[in-house]
Protein backbone atom coordinates (compact mmCIF):
# COMPACT_ATOMS: atom_id res chain seq x y z
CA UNK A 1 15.09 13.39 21.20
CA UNK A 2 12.41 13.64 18.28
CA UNK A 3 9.09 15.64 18.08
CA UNK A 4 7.53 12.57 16.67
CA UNK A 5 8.05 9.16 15.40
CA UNK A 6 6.52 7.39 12.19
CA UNK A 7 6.00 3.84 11.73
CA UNK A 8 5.42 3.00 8.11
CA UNK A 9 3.93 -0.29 9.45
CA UNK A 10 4.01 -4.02 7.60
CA UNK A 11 0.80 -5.43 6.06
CA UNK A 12 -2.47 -5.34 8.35
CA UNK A 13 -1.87 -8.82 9.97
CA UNK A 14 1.61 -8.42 11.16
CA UNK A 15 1.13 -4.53 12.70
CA UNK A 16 -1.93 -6.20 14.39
CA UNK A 17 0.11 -9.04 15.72
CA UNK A 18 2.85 -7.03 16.91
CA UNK A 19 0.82 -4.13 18.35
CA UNK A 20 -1.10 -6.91 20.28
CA UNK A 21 1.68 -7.81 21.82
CA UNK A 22 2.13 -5.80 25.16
CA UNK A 23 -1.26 -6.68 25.73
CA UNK A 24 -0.56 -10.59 25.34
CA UNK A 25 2.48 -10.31 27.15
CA UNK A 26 0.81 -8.01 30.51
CA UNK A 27 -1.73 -11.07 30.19
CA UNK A 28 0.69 -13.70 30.44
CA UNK A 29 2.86 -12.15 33.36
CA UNK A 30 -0.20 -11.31 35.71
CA UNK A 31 -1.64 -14.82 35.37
CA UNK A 32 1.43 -17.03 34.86
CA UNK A 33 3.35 -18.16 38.27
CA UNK A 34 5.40 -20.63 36.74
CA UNK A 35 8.95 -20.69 35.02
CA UNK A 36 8.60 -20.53 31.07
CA UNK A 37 5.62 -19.57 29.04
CA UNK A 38 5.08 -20.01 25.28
CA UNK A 39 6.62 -16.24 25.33
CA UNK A 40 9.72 -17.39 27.07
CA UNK A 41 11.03 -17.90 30.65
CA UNK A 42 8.77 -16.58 32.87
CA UNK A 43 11.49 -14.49 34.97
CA UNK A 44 12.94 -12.47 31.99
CA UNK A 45 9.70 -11.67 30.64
CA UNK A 46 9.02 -10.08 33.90
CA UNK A 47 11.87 -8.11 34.53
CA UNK A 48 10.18 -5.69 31.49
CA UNK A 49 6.95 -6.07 32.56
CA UNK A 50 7.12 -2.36 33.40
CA UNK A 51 8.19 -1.54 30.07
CA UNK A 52 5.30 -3.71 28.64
CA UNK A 53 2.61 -1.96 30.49
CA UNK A 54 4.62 1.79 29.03
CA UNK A 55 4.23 0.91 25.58
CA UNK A 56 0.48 -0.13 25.82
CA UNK A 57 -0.13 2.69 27.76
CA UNK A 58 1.66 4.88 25.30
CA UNK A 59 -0.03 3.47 21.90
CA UNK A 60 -3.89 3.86 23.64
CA UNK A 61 -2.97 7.42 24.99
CA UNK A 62 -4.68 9.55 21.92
CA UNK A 63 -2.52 12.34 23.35
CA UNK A 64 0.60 10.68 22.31
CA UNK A 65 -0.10 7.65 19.63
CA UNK A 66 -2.67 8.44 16.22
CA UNK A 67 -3.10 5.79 13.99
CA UNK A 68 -3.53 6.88 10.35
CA UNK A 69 -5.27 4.12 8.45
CA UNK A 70 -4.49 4.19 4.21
CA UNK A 71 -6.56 2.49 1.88
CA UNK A 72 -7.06 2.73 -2.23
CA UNK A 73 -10.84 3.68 -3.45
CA UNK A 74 -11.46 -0.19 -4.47
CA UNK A 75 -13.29 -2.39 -2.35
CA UNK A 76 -11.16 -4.92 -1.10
CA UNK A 77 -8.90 -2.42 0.14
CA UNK A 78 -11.87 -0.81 1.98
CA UNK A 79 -13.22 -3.37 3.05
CA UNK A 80 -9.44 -4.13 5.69
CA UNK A 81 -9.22 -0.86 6.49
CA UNK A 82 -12.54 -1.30 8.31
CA UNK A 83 -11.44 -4.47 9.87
CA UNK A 84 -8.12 -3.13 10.72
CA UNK A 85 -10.26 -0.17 12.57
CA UNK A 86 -12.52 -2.69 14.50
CA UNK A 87 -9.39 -4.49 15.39
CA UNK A 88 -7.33 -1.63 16.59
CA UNK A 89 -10.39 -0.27 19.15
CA UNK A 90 -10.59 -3.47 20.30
CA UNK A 91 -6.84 -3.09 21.39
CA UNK A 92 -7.53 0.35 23.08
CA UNK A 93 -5.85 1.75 19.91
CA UNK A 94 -9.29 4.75 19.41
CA UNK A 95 -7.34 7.67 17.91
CA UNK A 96 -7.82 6.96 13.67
CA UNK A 97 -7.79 8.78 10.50
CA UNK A 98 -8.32 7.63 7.26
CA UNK A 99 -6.50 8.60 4.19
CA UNK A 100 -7.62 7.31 0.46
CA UNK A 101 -5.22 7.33 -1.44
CA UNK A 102 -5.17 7.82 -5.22
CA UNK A 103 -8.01 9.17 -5.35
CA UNK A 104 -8.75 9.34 -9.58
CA UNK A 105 -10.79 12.53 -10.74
CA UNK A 106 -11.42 12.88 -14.53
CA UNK A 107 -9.51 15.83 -15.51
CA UNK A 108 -11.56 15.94 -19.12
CA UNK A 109 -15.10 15.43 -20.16
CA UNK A 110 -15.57 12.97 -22.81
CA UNK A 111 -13.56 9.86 -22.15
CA UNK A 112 -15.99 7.05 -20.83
CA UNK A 113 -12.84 4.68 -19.36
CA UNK A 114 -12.12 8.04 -17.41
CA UNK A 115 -15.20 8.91 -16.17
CA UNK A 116 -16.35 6.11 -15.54
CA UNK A 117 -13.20 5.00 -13.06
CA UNK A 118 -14.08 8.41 -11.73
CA UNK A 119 -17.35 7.23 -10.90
CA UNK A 120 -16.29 4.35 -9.39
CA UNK A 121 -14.55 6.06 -6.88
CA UNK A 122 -16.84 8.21 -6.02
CA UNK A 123 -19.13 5.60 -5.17
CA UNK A 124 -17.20 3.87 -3.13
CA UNK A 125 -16.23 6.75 -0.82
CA UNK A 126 -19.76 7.62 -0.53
CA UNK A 127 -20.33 3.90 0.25
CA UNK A 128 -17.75 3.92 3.71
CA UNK A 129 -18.41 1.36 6.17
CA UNK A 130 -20.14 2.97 9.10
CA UNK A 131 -17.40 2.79 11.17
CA UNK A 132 -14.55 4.09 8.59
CA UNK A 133 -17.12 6.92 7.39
CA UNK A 134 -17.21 8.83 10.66
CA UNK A 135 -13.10 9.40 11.00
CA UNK A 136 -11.41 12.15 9.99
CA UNK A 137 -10.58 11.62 6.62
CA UNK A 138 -8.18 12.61 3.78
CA UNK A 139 -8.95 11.90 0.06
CA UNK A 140 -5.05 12.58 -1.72
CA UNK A 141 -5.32 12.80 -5.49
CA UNK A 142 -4.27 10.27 -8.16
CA UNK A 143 -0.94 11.88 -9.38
CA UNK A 144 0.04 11.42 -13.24
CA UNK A 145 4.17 11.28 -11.80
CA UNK A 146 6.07 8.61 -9.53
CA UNK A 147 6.27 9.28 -6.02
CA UNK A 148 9.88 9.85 -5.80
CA UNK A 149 12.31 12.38 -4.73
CA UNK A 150 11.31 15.12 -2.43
CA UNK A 151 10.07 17.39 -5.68
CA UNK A 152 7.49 14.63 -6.29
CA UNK A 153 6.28 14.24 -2.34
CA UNK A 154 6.16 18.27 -2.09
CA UNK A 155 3.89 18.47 -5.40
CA UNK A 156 1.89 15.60 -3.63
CA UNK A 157 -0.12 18.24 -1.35
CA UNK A 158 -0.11 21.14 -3.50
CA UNK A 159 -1.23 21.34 -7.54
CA UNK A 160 3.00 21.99 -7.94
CA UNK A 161 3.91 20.10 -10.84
CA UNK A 162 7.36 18.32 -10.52
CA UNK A 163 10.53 18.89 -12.26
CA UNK A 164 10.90 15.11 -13.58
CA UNK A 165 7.03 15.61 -14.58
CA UNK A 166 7.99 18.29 -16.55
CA UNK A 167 11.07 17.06 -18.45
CA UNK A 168 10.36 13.60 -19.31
CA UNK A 169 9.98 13.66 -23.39
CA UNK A 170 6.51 13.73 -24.83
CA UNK A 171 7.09 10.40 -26.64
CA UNK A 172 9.08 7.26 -26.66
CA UNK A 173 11.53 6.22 -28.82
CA UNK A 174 10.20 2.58 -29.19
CA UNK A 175 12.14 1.59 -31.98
CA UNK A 176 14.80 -0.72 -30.13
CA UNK A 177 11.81 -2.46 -27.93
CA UNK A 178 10.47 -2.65 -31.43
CA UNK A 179 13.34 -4.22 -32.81
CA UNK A 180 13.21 -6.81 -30.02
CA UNK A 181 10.06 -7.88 -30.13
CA UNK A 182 10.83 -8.53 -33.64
CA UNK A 183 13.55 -11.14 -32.56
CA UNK A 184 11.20 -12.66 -30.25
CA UNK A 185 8.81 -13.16 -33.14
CA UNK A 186 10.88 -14.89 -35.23
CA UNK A 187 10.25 -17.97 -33.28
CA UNK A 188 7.06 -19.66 -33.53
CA UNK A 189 6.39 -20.35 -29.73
CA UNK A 190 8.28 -19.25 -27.13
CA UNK A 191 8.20 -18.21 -23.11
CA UNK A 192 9.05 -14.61 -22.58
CA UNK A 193 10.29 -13.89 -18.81
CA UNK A 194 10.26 -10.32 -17.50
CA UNK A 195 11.96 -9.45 -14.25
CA UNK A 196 13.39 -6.93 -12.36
CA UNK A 197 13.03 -4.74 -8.84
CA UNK A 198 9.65 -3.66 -8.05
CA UNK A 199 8.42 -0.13 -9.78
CA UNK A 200 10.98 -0.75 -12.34
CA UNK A 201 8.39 -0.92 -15.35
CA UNK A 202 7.70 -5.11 -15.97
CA UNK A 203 4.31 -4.94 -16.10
CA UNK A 204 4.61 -1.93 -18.77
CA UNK A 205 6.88 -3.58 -20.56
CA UNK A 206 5.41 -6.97 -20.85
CA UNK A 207 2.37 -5.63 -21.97
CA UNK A 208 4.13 -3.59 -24.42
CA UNK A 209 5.58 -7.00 -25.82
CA UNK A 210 2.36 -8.70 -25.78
CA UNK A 211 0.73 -6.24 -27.85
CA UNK A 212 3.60 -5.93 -30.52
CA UNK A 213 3.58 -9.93 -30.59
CA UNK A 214 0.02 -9.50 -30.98
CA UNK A 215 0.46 -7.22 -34.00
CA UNK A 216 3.05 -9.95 -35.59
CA UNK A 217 0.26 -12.28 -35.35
CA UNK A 218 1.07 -14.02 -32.37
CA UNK A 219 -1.48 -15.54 -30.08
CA UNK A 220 -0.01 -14.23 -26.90
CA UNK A 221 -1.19 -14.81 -22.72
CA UNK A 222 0.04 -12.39 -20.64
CA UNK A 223 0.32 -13.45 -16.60
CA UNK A 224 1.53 -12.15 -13.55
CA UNK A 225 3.93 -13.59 -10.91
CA UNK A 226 4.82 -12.95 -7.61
CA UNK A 227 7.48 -10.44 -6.45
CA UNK A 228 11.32 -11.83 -7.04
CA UNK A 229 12.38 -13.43 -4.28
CA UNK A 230 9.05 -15.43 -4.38
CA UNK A 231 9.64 -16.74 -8.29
């Protein structure tokens, strides 16, 4: 009942794993005459076979199944998209475009940390792997406002500005994270935990504490964890 479907898939290893499935499992039943396989018993698993052989049918049909591969400008991140491409032809999966995401463009002259990030990019998209460089591609800007609401996602394709862009307050009132960092440096050593939901701000924040303990003349490290549930 839709036009279309979208998959916003889990990290590169799993999606691979999964959409190699149908292919394991078409493997398994056409070679496999006995009663259980590592996949299951052998009868149940062939009672779909039909439905196996649809969906592999249906994600290497270009006409019905495009695969849009997103990556940052940084090489790491570059570096598994290509993989993931390699990987996906090898499944019969032939129908990719790329998309870089966050693309950062300095917007004025002047500021070497700017430009030079700017560079950076650059390079590396003129640098593609030879089998990413010839997809159809997408660069999307790096956006100075959070992704969220439908405002933000419409402003996303367009040079629209936002209405939370435009109404957040040109500065801070810092004076209450002031006055706690000025409890925290009453004591001479201490272990300063920051947590929350991801996107909330703890990185900010820590570093904001780190540099007014800093200030106080605190010798300060600053690390980072993993997400929540894995601390």
């Amino acid at each position: 009942g839709f036009d279309h479907v979208i998959f916003d898939t889990a990290p590169t290893g799993h999606t691979l794993r999964l959409l190699s499935l149908p292919r394991a499992w078409t493997g398994v039943l056409k070679g496999n005459d006995r009663g259980a396989s590592c996949l299951g018993p052998h009868s149940g698993l062939k009672m779909q076979e039909a439905r196996f052989k649809a969906a592999l049918e249906t994600l290497s049909d270009p006409a019905q199944t495009a695969i849009v591969l997103v990556s940052r400008a940084d090489r790491g991140a570059v570096r598994e998209a290509g993989r993931t491409s390699d990987e996906l032809r090898a499944l019969g999966l032939g129908n990719q475009r790329f998309v870089i995401n966050g693309v950062f463009h300095a917007s004025a002259k002047g500021d070497a940390v700017a430009e030079g990030l700017a560079r950076d990019h650059a390079a590396m998209i003129a640098a593609l792997p030879a089998n990413l460089a010839p997809l159809p591609r997408d660069e999307v800007p790096l956006r100075s406002f959070d992704m969220v609401g439908l405002p933000a996602l419409r402003a996303l394709f367009c040079d629209e500005v936002p209405i939370a862009a435009t109404s957040m307050p040109a500065r801070i009132d810092a004076a209450r994270l002031d006055a706690m960092v000025d409890e925290l440096a009453k004591a001479a050593r201490g272990l300063v935990m920051v947590m929350g939901k991801g996107g909330v701000g703890k990185t900010t924040v820590a570093a904001a504490v780190a540099v007014g303990l800093v200030k106080r003349g605190h010798k300060v490290h600053l690390t980072a964890t993993a997400p929540a549930a894995h601390v």
